[in-house]
N, C-alpha and C. Protein backbone atom coordinates (compact mmCIF):
# COMPACT_ATOMS: atom_id res chain seq x y z
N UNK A 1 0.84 -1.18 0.00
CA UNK A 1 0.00 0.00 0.00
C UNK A 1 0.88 1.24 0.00
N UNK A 2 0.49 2.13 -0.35
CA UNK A 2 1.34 3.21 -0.73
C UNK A 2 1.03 4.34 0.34
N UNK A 3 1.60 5.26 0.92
CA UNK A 3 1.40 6.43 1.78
C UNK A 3 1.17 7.53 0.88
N UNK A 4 0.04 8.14 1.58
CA UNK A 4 -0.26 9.69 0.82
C UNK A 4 0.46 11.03 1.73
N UNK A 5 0.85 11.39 0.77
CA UNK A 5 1.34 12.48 1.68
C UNK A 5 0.62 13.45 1.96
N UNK A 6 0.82 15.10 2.37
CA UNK A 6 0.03 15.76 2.76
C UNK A 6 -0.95 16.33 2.05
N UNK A 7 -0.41 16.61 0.55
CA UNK A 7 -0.73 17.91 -0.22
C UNK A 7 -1.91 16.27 -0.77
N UNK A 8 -1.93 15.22 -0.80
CA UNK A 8 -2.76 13.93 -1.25
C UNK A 8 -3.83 14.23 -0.51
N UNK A 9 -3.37 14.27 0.48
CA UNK A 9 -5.00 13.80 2.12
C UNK A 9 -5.78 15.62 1.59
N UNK A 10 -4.97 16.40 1.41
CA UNK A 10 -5.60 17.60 0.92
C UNK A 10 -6.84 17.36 0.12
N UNK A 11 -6.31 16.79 -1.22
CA UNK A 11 -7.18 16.81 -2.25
C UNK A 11 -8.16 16.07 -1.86
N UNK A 12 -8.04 14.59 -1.16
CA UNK A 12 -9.24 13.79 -1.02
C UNK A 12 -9.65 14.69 -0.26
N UNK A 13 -9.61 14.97 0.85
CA UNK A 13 -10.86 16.08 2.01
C UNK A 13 -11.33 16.91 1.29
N UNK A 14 -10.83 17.72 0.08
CA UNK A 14 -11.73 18.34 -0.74
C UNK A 14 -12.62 18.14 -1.66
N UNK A 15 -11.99 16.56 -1.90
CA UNK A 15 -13.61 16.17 -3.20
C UNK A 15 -14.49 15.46 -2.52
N UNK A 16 -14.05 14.82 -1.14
CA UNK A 16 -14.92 14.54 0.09
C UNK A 16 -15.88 15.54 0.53
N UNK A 17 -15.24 16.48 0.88
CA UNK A 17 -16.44 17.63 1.53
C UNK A 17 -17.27 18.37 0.69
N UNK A 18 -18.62 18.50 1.46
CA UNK A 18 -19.53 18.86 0.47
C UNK A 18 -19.57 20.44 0.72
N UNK A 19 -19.98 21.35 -0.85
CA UNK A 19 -19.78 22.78 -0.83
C UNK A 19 -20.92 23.27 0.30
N UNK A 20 -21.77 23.19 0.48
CA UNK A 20 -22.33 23.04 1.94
C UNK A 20 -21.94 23.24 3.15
N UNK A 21 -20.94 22.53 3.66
CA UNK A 21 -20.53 22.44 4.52
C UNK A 21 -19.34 23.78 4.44
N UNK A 22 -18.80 23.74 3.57
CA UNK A 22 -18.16 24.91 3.73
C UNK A 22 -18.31 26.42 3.72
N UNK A 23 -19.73 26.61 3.13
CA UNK A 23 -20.39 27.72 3.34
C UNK A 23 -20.92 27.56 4.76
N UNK A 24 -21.42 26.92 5.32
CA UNK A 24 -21.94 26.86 6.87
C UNK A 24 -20.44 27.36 7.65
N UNK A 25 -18.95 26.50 7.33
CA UNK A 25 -18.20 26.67 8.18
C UNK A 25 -17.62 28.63 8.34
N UNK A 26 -18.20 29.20 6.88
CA UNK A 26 -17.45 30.35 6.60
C UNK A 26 -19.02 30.71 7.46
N UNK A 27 -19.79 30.74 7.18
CA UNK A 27 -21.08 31.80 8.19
C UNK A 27 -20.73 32.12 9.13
N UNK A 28 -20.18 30.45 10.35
CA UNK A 28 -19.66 30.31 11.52
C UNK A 28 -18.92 31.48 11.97
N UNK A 29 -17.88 31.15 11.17
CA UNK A 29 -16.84 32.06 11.20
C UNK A 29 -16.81 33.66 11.06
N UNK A 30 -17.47 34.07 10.46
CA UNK A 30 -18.32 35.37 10.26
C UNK A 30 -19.00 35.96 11.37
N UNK A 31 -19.64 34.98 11.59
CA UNK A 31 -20.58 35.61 12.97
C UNK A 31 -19.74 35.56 14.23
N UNK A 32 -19.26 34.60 14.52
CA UNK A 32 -17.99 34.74 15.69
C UNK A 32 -16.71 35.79 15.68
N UNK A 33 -16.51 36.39 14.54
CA UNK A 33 -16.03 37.79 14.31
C UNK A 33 -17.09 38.92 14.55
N UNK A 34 -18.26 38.71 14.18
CA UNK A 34 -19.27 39.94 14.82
C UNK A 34 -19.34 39.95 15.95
N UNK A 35 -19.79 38.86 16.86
CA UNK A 35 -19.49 39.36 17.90
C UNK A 35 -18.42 39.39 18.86
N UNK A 36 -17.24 39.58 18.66
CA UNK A 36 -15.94 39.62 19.07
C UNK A 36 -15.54 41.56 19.02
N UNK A 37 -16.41 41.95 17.89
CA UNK A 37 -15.90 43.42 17.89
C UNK A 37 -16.82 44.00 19.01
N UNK A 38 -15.87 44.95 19.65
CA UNK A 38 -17.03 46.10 20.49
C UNK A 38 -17.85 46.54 19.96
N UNK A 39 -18.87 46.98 20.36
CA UNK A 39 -19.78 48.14 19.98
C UNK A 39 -19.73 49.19 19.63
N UNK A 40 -20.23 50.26 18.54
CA UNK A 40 -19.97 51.36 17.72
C UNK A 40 -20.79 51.97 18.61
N UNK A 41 -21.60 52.29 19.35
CA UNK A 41 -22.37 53.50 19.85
C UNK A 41 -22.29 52.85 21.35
N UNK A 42 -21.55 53.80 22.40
CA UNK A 42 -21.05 53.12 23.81
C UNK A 42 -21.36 55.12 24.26
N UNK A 43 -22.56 55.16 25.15
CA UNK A 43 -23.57 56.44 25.81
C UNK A 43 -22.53 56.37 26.90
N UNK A 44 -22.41 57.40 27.18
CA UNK A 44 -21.36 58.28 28.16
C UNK A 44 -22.69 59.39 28.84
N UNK A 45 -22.27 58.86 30.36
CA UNK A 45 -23.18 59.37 30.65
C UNK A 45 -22.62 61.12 32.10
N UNK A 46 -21.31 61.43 31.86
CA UNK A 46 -20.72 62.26 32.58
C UNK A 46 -20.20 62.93 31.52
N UNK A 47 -19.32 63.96 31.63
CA UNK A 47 -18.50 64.76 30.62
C UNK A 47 -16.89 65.02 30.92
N UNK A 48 -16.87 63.63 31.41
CA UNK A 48 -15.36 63.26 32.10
C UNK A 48 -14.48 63.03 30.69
N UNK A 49 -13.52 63.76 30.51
CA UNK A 49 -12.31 63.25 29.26
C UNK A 49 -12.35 61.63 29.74
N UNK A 50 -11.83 61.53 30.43
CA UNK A 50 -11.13 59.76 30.87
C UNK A 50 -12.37 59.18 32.09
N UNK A 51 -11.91 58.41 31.73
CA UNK A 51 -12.34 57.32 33.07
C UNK A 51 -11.82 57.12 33.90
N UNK A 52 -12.09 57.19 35.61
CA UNK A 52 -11.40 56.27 36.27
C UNK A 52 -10.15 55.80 36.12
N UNK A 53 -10.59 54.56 35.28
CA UNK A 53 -9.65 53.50 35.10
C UNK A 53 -8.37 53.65 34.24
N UNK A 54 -8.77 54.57 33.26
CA UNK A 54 -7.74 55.01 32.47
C UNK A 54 -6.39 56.23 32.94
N UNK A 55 -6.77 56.38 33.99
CA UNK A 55 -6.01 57.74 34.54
C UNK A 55 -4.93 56.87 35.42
N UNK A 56 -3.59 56.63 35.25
CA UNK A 56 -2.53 56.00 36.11
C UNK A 56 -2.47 56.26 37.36
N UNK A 57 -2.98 55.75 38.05
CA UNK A 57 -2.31 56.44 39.42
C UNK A 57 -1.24 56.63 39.98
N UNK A 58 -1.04 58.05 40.62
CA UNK A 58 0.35 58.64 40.71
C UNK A 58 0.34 59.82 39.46
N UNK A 59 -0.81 60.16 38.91
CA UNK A 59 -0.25 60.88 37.70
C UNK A 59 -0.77 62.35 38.22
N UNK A 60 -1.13 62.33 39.79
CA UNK A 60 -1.24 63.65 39.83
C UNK A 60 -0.72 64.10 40.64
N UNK A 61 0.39 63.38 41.16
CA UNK A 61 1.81 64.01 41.71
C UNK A 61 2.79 64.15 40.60
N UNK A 62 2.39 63.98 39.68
CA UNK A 62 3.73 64.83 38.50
C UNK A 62 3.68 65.83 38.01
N UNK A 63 4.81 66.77 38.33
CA UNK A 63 5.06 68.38 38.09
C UNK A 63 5.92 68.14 37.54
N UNK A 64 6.02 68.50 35.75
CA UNK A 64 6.90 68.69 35.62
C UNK A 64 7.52 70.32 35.48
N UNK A 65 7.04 71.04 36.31
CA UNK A 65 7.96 72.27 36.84
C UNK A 65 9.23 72.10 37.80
N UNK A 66 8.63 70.84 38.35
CA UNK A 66 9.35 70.47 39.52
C UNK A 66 10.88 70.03 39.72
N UNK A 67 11.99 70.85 39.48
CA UNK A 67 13.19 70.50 39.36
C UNK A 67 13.72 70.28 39.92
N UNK A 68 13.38 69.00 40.85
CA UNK A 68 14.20 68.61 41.88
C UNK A 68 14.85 67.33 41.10
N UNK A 69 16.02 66.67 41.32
CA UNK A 69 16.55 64.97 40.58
C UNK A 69 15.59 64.07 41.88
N UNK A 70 15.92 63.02 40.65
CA UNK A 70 15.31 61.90 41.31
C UNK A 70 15.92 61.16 42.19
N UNK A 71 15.99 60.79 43.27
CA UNK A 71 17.42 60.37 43.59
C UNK A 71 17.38 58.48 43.03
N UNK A 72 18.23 57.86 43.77
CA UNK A 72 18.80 56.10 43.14
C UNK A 72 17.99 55.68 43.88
N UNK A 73 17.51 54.93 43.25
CA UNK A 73 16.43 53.43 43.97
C UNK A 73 17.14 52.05 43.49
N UNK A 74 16.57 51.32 44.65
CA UNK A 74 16.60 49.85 44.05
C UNK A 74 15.65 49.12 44.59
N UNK A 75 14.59 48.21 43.84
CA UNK A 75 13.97 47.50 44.59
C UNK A 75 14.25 46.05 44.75
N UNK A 76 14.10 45.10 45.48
CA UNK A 76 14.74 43.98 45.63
C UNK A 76 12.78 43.83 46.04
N UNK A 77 12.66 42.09 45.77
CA UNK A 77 11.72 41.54 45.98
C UNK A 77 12.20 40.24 47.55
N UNK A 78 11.14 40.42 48.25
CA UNK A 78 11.71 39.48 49.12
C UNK A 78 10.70 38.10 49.64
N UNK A 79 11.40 37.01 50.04
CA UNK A 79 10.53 36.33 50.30
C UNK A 79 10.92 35.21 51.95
N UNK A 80 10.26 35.04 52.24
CA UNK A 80 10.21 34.05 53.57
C UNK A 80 10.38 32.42 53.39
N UNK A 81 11.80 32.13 53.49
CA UNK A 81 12.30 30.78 53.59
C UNK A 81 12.50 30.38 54.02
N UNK A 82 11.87 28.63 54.77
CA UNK A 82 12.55 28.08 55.74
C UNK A 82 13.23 27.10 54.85
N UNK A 83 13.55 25.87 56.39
CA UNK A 83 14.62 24.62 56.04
C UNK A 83 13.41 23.76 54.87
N UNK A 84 12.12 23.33 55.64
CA UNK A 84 11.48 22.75 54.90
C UNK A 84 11.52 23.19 53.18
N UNK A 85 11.49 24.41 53.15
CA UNK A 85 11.07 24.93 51.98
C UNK A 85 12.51 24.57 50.77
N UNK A 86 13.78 24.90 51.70
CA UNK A 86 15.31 24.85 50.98
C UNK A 86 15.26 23.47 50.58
N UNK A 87 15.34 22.28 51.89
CA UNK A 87 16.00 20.53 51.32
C UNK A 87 14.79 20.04 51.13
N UNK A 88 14.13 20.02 51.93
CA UNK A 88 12.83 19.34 51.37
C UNK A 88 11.53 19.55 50.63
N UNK A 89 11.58 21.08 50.18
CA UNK A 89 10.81 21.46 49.15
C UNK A 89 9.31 21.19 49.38
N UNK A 90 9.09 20.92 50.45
CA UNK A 90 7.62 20.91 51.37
C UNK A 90 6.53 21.57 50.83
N UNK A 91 6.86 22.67 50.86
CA UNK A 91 5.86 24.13 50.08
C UNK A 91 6.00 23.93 48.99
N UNK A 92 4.74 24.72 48.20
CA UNK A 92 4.79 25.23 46.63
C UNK A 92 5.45 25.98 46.24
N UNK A 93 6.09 26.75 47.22
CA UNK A 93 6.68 28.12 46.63
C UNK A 93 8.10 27.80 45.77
N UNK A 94 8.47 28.76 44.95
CA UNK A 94 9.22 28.52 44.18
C UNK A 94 9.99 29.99 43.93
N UNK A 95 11.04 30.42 43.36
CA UNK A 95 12.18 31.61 43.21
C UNK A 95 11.33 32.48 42.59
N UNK A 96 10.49 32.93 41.90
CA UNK A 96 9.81 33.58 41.08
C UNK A 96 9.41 34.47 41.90
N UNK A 97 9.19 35.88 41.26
CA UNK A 97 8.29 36.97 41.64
C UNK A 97 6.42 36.19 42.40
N UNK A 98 5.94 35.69 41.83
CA UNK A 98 4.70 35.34 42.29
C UNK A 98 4.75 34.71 44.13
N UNK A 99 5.66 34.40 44.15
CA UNK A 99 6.02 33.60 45.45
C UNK A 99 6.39 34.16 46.67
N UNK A 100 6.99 35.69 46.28
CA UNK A 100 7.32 36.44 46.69
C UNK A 100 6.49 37.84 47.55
N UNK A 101 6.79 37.78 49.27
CA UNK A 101 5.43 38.46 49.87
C UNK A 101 6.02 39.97 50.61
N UNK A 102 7.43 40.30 50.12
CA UNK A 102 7.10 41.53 50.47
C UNK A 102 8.03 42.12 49.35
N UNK A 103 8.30 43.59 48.91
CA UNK A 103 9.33 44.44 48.20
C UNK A 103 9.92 45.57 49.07
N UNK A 104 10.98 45.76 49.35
CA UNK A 104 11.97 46.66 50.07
C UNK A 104 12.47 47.40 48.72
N UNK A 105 12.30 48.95 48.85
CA UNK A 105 12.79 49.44 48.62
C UNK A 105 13.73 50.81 48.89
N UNK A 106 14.92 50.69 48.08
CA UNK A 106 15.93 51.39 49.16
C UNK A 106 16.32 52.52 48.35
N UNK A 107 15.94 53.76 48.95
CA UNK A 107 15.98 54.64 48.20
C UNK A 107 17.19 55.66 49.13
N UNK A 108 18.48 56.07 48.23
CA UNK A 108 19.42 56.55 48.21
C UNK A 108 19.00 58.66 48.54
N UNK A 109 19.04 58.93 49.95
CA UNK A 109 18.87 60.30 50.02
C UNK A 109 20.39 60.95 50.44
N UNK A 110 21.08 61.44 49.87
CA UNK A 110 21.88 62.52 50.26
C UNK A 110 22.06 63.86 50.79
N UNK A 111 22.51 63.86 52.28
CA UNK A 111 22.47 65.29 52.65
C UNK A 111 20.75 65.67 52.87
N UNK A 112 19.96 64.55 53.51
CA UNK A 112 18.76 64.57 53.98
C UNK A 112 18.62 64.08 55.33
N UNK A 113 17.58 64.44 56.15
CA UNK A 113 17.51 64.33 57.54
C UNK A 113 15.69 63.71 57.41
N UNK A 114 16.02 62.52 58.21
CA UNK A 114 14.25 61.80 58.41
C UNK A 114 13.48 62.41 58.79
N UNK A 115 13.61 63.84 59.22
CA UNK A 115 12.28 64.60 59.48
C UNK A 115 11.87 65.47 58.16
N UNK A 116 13.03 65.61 57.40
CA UNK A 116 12.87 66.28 55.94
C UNK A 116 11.82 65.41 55.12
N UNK A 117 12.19 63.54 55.43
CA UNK A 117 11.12 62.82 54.45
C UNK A 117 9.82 63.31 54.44
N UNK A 118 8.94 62.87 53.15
CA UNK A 118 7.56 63.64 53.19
C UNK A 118 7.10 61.83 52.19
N UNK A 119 6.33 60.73 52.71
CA UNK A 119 6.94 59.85 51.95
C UNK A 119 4.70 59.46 51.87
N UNK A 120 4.57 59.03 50.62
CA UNK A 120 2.74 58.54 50.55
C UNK A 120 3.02 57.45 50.04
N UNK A 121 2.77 56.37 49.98
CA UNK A 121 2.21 55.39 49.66
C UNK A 121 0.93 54.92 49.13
N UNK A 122 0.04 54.66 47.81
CA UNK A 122 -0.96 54.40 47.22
C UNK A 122 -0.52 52.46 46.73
N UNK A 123 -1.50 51.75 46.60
CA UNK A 123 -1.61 50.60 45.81
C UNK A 123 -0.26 50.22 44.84
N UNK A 124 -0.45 51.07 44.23
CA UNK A 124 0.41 51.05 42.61
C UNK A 124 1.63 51.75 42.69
N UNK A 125 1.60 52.96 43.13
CA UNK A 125 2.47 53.89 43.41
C UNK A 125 2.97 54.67 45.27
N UNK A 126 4.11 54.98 44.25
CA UNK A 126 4.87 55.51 46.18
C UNK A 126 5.72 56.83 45.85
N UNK A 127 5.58 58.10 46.74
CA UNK A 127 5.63 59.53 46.01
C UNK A 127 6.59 59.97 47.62
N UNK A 128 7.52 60.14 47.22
CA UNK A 128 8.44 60.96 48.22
C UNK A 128 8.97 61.85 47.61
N UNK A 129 8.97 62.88 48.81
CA UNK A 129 9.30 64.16 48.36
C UNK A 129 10.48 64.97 50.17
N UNK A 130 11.29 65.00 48.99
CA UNK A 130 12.14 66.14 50.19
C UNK A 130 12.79 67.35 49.73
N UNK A 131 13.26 68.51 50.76
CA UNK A 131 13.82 69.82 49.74
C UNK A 131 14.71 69.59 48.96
N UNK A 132 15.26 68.13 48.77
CA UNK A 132 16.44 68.23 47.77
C UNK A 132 15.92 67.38 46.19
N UNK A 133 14.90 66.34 46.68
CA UNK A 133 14.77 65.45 45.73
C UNK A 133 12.91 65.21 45.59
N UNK A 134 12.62 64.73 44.49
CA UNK A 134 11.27 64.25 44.40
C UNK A 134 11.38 62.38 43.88
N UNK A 135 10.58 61.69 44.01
CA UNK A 135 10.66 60.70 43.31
C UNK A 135 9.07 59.70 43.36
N UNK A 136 8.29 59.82 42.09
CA UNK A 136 7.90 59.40 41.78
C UNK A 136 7.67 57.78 41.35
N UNK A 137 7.01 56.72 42.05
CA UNK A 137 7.84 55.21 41.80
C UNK A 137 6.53 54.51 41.56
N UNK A 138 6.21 54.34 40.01
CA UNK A 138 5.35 53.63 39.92
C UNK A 138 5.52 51.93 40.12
N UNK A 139 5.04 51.34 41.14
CA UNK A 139 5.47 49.67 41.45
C UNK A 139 4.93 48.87 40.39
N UNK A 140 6.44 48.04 40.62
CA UNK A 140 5.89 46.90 39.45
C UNK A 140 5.24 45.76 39.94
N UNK A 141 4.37 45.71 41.21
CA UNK A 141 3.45 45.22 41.75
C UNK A 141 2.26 45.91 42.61
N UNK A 142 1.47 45.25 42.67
CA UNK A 142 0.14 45.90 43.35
C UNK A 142 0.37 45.61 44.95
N UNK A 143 0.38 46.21 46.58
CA UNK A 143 0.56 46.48 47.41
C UNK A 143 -0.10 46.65 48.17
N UNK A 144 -0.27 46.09 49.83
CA UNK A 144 -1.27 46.61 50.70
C UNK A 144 -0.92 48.16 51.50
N UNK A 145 -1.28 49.30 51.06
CA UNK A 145 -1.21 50.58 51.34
C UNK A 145 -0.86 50.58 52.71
N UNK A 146 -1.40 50.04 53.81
CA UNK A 146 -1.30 50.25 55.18
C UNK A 146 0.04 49.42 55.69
N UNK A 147 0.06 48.18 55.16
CA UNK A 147 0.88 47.29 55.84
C UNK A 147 2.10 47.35 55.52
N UNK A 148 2.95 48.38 55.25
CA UNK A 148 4.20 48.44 55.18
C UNK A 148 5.20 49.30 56.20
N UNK A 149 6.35 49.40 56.05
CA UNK A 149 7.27 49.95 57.47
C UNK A 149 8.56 50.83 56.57
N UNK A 150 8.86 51.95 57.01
CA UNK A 150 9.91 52.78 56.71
C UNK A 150 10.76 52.99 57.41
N UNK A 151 12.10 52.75 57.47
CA UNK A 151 13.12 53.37 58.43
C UNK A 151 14.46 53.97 57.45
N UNK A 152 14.63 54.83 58.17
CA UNK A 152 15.96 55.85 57.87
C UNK A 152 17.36 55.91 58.32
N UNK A 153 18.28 55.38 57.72
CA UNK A 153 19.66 54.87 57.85
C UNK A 153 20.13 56.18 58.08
N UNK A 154 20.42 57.23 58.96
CA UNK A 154 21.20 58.81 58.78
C UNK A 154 22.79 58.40 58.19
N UNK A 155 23.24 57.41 58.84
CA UNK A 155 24.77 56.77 58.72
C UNK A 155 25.02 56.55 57.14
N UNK A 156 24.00 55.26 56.28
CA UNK A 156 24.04 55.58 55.32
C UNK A 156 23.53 56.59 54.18
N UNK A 157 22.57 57.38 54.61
CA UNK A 157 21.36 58.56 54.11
C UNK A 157 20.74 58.14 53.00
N UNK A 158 20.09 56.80 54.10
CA UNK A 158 19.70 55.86 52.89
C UNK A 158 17.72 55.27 53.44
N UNK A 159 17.14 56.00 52.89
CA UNK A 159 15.43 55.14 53.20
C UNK A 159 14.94 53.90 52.67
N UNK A 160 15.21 52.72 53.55
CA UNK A 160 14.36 51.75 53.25
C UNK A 160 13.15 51.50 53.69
N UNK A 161 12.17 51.40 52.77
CA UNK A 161 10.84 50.81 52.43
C UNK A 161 10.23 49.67 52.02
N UNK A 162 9.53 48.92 53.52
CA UNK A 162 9.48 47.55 52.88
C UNK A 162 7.51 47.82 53.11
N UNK A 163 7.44 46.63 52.05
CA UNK A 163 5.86 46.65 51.48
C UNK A 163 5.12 45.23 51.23
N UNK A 164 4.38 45.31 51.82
CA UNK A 164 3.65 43.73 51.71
C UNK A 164 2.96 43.78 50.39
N UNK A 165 3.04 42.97 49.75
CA UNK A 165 2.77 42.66 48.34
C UNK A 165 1.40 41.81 48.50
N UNK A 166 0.56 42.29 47.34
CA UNK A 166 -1.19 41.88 46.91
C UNK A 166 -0.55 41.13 45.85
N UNK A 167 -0.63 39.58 46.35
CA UNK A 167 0.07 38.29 45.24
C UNK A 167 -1.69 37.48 44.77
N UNK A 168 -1.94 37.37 43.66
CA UNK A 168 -2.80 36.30 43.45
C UNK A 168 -2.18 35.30 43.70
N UNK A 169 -1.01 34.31 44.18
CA UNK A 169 -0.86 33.41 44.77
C UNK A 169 -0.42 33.70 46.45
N UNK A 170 -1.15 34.25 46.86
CA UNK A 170 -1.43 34.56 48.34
C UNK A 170 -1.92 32.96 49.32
N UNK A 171 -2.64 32.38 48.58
CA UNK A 171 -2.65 31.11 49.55
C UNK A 171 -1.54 30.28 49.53
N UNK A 172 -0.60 30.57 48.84
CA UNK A 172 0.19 29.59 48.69
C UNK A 172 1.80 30.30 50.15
N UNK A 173 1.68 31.53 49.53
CA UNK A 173 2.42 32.14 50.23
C UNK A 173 2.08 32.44 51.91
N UNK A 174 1.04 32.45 52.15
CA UNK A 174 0.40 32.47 53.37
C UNK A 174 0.35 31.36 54.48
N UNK A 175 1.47 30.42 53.90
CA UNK A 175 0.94 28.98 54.54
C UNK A 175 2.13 28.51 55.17
């Protein structure tokens, strides 16, 4: 018996299938593109430019009149490891950002004094401001606003900020 190759099994499925069927399959297909597009007439019922949702938060602490530098950041992600977790791998958790339940960040002030800090914290974003520097820090994670801790190194003139992190793998990390 002989093997058909591809461009073979082609042709038979085409003198096999009836023109029928392939007009039904293109309708299908047609209509599952209609409704996939949004809607052309979407009633606005305020006289708001933006939405809500569309407006970044943190975007209304930016001046750019404001000529102060930014000073050096670094954020490091941190996480809670025991023995179980190191040799015997007990837990789910794993090296990855997702696994990970708090972010410290260490922000570099020079020739600043901890009563000078002026420091807010939002979800998304974190806005410090002192007479020498401004810094704007949109996070590359989402955050519980309340549950975090600040302390001020004078020795190094250095603010670290640590922040409990809003993980959708929170049960895993919680355990």
């Amino acid at each position: 018996m002989e093997c058909l190759g591809v461009q073979s099994l082609q042709a038979l499925s085409e003198l096999l299938s009836t023109p029928q069927q392939e007009e039904e399959e293109e309708e299908e297909d047609d209509e599952s593109k209609v409704r996939c597009l949004p809607s052309a007439y979407v009633k606005k019922t305020s006289k708001d430019i933006w939405s809500e949702e569309e407006v970044a938060e943190g975007s209304q602490y930016d001046d750019l009149s404001d000529a102060r530098p930014q000073p050096e950041y670094e954020i490091i992600l941190k996480q809670s490891v025991g023995t179980e977790d190191l040799f015997l791998g007990l837990s789910r958790k794993d090296p990855s950002s997702m696994c990970c339940e708090a972010m410290l960040v260490k922000i570099k002030l020079p020739e600043t004094k901890a009563t000078d800090v002026s420091l807010d914290v939002k979800e998304t974003f974190l806005d410090l401001r002192t007479p020498k520097h401004k810094l704007g820090l949109h996070l590359p994670h989402p955050i519980h606003s309340r549950g975090g801790k600040a302390q001020f190194f004078s020795e190094r003139e250095e603010l670290e900020v640590t922040l409990l992190m809003k993980r959708p793998m929170d049960f895993i990390n919680m355990q």
